[in-house]
N, C-alpha and C. Protein backbone atom coordinates (compact mmCIF):
# COMPACT_ATOMS: atom_id res chain seq x y z
N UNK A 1 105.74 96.97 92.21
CA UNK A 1 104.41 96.89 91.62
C UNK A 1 104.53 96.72 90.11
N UNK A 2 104.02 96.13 89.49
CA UNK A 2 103.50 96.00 87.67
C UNK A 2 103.06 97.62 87.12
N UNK A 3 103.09 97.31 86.18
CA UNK A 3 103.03 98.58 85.42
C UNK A 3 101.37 98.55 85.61
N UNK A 4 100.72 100.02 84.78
CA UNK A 4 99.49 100.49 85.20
C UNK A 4 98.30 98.85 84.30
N UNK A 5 97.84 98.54 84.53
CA UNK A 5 96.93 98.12 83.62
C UNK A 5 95.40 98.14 83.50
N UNK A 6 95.30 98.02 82.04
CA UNK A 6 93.48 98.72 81.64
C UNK A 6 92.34 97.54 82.26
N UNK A 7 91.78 98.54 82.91
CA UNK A 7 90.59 97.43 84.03
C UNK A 7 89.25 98.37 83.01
N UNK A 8 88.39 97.32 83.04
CA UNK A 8 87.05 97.23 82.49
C UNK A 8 86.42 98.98 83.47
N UNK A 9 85.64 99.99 83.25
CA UNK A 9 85.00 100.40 83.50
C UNK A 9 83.55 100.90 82.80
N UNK A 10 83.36 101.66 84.18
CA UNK A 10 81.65 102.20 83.41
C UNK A 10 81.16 102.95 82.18
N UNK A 11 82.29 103.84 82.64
CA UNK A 11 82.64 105.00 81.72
C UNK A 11 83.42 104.93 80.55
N UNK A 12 84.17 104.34 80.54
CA UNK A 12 85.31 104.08 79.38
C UNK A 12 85.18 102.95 78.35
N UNK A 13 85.35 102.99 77.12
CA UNK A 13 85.76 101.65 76.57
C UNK A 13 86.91 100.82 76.32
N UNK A 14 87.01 100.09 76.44
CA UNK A 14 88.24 99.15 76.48
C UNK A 14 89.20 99.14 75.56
N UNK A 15 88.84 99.75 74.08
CA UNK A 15 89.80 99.83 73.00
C UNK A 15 90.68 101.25 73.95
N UNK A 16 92.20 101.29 72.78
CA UNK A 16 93.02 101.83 73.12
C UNK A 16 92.14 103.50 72.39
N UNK A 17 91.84 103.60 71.42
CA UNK A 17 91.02 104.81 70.49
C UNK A 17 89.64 105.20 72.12
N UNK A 18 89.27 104.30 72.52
CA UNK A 18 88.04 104.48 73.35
C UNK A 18 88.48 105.15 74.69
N UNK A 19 89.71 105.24 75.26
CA UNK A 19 90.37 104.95 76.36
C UNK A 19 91.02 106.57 76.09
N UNK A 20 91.51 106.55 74.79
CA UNK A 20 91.66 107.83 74.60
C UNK A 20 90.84 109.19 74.64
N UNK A 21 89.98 109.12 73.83
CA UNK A 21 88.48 109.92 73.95
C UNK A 21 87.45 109.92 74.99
N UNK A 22 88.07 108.93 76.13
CA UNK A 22 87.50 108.69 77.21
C UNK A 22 88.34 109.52 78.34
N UNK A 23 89.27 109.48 78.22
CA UNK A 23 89.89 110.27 78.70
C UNK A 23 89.76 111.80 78.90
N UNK A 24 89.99 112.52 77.26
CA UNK A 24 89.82 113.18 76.95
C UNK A 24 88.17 113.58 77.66
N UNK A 25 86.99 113.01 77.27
CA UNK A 25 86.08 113.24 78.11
C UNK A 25 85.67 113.98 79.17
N UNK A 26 86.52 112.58 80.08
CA UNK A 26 85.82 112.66 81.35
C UNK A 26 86.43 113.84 82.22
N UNK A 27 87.36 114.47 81.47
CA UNK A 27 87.96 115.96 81.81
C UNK A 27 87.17 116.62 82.22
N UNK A 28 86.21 116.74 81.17
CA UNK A 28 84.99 117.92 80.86
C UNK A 28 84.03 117.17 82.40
N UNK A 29 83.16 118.55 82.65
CA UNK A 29 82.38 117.97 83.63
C UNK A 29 81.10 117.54 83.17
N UNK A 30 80.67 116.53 84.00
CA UNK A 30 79.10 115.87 83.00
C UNK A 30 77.93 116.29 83.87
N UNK A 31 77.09 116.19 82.82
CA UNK A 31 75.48 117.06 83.07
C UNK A 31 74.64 116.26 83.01
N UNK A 32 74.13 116.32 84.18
CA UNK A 32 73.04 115.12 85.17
C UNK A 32 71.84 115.50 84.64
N UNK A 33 71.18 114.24 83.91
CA UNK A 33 69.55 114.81 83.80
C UNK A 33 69.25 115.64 82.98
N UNK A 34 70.27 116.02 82.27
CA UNK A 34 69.99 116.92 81.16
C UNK A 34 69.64 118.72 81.65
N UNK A 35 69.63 118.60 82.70
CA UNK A 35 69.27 120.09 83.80
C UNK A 35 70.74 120.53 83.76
N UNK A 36 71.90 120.73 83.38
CA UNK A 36 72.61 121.93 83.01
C UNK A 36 73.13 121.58 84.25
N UNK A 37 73.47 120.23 85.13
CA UNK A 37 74.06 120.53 86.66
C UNK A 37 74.95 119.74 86.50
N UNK A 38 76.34 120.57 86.57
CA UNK A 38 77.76 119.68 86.52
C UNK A 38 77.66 118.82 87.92
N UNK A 39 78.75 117.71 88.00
CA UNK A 39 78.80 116.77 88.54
C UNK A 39 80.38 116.58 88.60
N UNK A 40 81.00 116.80 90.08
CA UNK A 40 82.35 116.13 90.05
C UNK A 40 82.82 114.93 89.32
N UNK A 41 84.06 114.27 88.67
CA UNK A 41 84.60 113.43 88.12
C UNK A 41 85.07 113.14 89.54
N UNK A 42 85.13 111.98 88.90
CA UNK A 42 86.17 110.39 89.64
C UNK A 42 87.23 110.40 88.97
N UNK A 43 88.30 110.46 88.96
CA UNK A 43 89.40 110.28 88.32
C UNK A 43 90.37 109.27 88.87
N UNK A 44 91.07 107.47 88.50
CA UNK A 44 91.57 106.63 89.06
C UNK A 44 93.15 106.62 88.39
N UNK A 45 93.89 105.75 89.36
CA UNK A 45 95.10 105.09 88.64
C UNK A 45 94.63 103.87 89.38
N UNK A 46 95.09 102.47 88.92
CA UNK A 46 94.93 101.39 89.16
C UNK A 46 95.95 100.40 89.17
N UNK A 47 96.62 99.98 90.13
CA UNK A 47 97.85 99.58 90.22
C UNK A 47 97.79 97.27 90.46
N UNK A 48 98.47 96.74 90.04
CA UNK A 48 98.00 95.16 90.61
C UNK A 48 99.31 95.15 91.03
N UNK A 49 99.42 94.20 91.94
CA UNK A 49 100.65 93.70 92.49
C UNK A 49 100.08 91.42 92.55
N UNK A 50 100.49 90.97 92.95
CA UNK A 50 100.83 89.43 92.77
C UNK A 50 99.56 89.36 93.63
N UNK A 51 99.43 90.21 95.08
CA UNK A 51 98.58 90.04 96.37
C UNK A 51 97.63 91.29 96.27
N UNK A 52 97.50 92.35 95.83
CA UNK A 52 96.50 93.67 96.20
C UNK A 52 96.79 94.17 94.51
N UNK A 53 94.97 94.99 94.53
CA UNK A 53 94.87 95.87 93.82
C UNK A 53 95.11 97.05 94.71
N UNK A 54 95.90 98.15 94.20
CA UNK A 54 95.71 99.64 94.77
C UNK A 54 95.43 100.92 93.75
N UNK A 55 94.60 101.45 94.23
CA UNK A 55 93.78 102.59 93.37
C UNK A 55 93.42 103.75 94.44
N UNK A 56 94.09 104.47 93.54
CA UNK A 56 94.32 105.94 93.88
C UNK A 56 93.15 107.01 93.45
N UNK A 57 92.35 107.55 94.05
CA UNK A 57 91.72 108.51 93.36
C UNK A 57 91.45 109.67 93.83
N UNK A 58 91.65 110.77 92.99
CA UNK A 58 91.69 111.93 93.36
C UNK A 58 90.27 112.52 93.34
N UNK A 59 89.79 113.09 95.30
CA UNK A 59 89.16 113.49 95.56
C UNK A 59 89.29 114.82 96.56
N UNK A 60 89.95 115.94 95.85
CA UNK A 60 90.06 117.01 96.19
C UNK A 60 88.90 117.67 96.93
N UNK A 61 89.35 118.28 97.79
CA UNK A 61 88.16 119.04 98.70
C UNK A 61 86.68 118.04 99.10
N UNK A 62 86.73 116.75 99.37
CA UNK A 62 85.99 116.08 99.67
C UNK A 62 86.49 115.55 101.21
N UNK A 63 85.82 115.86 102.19
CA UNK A 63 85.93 115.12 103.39
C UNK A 63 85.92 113.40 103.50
N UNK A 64 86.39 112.89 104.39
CA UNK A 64 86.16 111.47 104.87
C UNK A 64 84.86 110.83 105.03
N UNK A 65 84.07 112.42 105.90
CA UNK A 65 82.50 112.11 106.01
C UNK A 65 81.77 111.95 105.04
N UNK A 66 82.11 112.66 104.03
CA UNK A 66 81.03 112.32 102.62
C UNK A 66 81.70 111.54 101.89
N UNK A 67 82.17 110.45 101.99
CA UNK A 67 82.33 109.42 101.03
C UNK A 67 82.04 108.24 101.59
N UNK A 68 81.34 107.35 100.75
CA UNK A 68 81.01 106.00 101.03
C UNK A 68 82.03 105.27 99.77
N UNK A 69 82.76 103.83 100.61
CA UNK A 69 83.19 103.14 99.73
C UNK A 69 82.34 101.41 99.70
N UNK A 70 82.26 100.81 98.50
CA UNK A 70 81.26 99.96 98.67
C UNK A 70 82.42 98.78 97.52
N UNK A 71 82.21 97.70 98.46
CA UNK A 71 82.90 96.53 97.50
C UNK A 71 82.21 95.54 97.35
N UNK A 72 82.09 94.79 96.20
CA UNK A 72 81.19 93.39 96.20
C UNK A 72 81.80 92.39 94.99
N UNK A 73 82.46 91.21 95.71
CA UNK A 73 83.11 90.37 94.49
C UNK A 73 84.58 91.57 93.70
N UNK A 74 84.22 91.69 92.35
CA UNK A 74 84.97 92.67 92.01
C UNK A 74 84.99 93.66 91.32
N UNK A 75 84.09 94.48 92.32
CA UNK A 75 82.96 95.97 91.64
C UNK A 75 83.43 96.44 92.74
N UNK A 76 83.79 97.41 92.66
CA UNK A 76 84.07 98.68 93.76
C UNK A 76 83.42 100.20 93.28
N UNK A 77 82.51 100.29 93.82
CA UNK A 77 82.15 101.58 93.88
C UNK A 77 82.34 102.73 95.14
N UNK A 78 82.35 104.19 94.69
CA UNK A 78 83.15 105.26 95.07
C UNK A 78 81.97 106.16 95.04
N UNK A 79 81.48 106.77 96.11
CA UNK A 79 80.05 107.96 96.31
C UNK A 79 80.33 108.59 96.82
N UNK A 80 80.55 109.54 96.86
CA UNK A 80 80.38 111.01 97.64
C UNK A 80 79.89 112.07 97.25
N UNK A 81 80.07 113.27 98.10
CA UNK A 81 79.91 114.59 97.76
C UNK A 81 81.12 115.66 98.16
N UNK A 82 80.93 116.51 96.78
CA UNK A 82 81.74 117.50 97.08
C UNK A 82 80.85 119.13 97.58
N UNK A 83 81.17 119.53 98.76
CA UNK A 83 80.33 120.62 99.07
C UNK A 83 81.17 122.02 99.02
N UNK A 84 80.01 122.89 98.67
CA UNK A 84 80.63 124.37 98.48
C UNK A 84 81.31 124.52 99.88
N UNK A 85 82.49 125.71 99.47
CA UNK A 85 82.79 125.79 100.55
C UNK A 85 82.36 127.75 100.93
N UNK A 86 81.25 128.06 100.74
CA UNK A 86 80.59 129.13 100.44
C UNK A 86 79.22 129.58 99.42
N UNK A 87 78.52 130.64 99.97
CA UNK A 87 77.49 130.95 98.99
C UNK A 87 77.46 131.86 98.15
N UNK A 88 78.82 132.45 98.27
CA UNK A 88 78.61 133.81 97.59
C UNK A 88 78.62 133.57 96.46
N UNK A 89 77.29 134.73 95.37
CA UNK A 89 77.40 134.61 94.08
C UNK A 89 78.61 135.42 93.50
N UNK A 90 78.50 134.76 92.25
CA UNK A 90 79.38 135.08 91.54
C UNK A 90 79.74 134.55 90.42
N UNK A 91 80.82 134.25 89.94
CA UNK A 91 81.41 133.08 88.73
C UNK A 91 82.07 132.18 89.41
N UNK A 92 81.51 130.58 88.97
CA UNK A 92 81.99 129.76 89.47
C UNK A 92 82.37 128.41 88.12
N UNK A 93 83.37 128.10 88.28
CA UNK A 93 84.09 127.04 87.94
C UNK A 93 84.68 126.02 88.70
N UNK A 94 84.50 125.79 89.70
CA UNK A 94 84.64 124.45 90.38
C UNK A 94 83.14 123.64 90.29
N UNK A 95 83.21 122.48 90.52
CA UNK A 95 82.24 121.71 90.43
C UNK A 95 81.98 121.17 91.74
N UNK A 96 80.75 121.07 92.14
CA UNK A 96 80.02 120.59 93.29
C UNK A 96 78.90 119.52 93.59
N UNK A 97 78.75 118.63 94.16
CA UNK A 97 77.28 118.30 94.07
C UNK A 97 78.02 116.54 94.30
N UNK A 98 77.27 115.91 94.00
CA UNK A 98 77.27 114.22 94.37
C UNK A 98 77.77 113.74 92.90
N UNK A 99 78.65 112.61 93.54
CA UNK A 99 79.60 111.73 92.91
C UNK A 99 79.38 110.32 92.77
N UNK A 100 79.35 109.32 91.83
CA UNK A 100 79.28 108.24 91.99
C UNK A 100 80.66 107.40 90.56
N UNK A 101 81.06 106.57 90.99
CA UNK A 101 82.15 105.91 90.27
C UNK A 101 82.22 104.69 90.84
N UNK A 102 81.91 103.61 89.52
CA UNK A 102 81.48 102.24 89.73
C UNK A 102 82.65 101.97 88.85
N UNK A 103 83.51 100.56 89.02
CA UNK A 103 84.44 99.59 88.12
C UNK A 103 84.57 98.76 88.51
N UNK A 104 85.19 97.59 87.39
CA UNK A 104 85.32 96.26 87.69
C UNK A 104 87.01 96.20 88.34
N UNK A 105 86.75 95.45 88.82
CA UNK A 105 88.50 94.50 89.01
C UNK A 105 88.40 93.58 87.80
N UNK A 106 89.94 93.09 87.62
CA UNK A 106 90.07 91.20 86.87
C UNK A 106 89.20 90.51 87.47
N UNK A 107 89.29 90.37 88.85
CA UNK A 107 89.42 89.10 89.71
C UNK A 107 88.82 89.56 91.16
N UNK A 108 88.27 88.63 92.09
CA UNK A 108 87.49 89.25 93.21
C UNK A 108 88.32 89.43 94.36
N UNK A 109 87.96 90.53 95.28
CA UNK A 109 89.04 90.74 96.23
C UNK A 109 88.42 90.36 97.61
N UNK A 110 88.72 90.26 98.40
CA UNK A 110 88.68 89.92 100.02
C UNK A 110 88.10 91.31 100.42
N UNK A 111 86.54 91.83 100.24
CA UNK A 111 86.30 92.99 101.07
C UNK A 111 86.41 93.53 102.55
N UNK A 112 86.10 92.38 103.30
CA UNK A 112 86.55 92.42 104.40
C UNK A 112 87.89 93.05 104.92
N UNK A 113 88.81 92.77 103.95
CA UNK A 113 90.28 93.45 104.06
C UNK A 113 90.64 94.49 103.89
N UNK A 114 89.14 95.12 103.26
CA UNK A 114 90.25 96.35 101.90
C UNK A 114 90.74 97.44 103.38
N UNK A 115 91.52 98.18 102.98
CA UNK A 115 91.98 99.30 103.61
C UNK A 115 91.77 100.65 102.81
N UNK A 116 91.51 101.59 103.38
CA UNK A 116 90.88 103.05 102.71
C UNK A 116 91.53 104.06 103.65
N UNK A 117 92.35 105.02 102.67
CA UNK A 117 92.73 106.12 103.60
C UNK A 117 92.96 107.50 102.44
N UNK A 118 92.07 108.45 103.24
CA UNK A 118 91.78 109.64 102.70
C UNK A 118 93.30 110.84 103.01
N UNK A 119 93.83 111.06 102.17
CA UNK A 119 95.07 112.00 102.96
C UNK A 119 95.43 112.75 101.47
N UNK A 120 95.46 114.35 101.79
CA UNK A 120 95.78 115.58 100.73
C UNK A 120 95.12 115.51 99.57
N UNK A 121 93.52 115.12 99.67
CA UNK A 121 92.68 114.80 98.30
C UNK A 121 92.21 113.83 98.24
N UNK A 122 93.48 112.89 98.26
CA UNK A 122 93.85 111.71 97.42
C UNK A 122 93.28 110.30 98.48
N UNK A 123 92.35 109.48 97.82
CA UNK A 123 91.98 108.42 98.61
C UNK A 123 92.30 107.37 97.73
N UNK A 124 93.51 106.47 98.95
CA UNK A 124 93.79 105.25 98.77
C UNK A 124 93.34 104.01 99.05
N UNK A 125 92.83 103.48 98.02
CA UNK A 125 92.10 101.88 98.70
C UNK A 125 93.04 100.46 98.09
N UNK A 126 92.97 99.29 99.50
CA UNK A 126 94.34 98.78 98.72
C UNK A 126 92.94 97.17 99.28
N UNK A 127 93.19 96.94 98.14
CA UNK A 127 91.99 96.07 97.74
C UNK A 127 92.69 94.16 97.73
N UNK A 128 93.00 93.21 98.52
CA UNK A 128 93.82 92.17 98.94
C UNK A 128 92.68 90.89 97.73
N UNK A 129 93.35 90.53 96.58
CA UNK A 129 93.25 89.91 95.97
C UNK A 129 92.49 88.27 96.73
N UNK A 130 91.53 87.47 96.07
CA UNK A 130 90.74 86.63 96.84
C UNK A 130 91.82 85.60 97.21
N UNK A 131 91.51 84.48 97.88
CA UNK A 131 92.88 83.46 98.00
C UNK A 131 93.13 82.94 97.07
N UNK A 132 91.96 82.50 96.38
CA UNK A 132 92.18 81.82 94.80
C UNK A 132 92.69 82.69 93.89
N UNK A 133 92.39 83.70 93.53
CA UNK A 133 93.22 84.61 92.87
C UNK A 133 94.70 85.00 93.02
N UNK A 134 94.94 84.75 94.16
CA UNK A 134 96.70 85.09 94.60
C UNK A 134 97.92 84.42 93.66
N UNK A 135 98.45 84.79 92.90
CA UNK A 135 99.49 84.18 92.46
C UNK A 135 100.06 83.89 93.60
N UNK A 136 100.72 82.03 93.21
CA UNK A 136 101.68 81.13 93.99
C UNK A 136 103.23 81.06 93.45
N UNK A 137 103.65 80.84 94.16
CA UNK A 137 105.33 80.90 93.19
C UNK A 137 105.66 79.25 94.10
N UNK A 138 105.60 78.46 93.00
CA UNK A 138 105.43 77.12 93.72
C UNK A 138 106.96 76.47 92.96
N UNK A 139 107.45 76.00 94.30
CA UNK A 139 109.13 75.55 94.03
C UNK A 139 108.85 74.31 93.14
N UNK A 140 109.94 74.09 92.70
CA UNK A 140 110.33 72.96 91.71
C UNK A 140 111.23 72.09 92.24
N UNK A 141 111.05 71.21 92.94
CA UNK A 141 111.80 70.19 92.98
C UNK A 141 112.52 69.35 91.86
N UNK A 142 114.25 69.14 92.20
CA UNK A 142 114.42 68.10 91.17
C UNK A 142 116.06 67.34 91.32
């Protein structure tokens, strides 16, 4: 596989300074509506190869059932929910509640293809580059 490279998102800006503080960020949990209600992070790695994008994202304590994955051209968006796993009061520092994480690809992928698999958190989607997009390695005759 190629080394990691910086794909356009929602959240982030594209400079290397933006990418940083974006980072830094999206650590912290964000507050929906201004009502004081944290909101799980999306957190990605994003991998290209010649034929597939693959992107990794860590979704701890989230079931299979609550996630929707949605592809179009080369926007992939990521929805779910993370649910308590209890009511008891108390002090809480985990974060709960509904998730959404939208990004671009380079280039458009074959949705029909993608493959998605949820295993120890971590959901893998391996996203098959369009035909026109495929790098060719075209011989040279001579």
């Amino acid at each position: 596989m190629k080394a990691m490279i910086p794909f356009g998102t929602s959240s982030l800006l594209t400079t290397d300074v933006g990418r940083l503080f974006g980072d830094y960020f999206s650590a912290l949990p964000v507050f929906a509506n201004g009502r004081g209600v944290a909101v799980p992070t999306v957190r990605l790695d994003i991998a290209e190869t010649d034929e597939v994008y693959r992107v990794h994202a860590e979704l701890p304590g989230v079931s299979r059932e609550d996630i929707e994955l949605r592809v179009s051209g080369n926007v992939v968006t990521i929805v779910g929910e993370k649910k308590s796993s209890t009511d008891e009061p108390g002090h809480r520092e985990r974060v709960f509640g509904r998730f959404e994480r939208t990004f671009e690809l380079p280039t458009p992928v074959e949705s029909k293809n993608v493959i998605a698999e949820l295993k120890d958190g971590v959901l893998t989607i391996t996203l098959p580059k369009a035909d026109s997009q495929k790098t060719a390695r075209i011989e040279i005759k001579g």
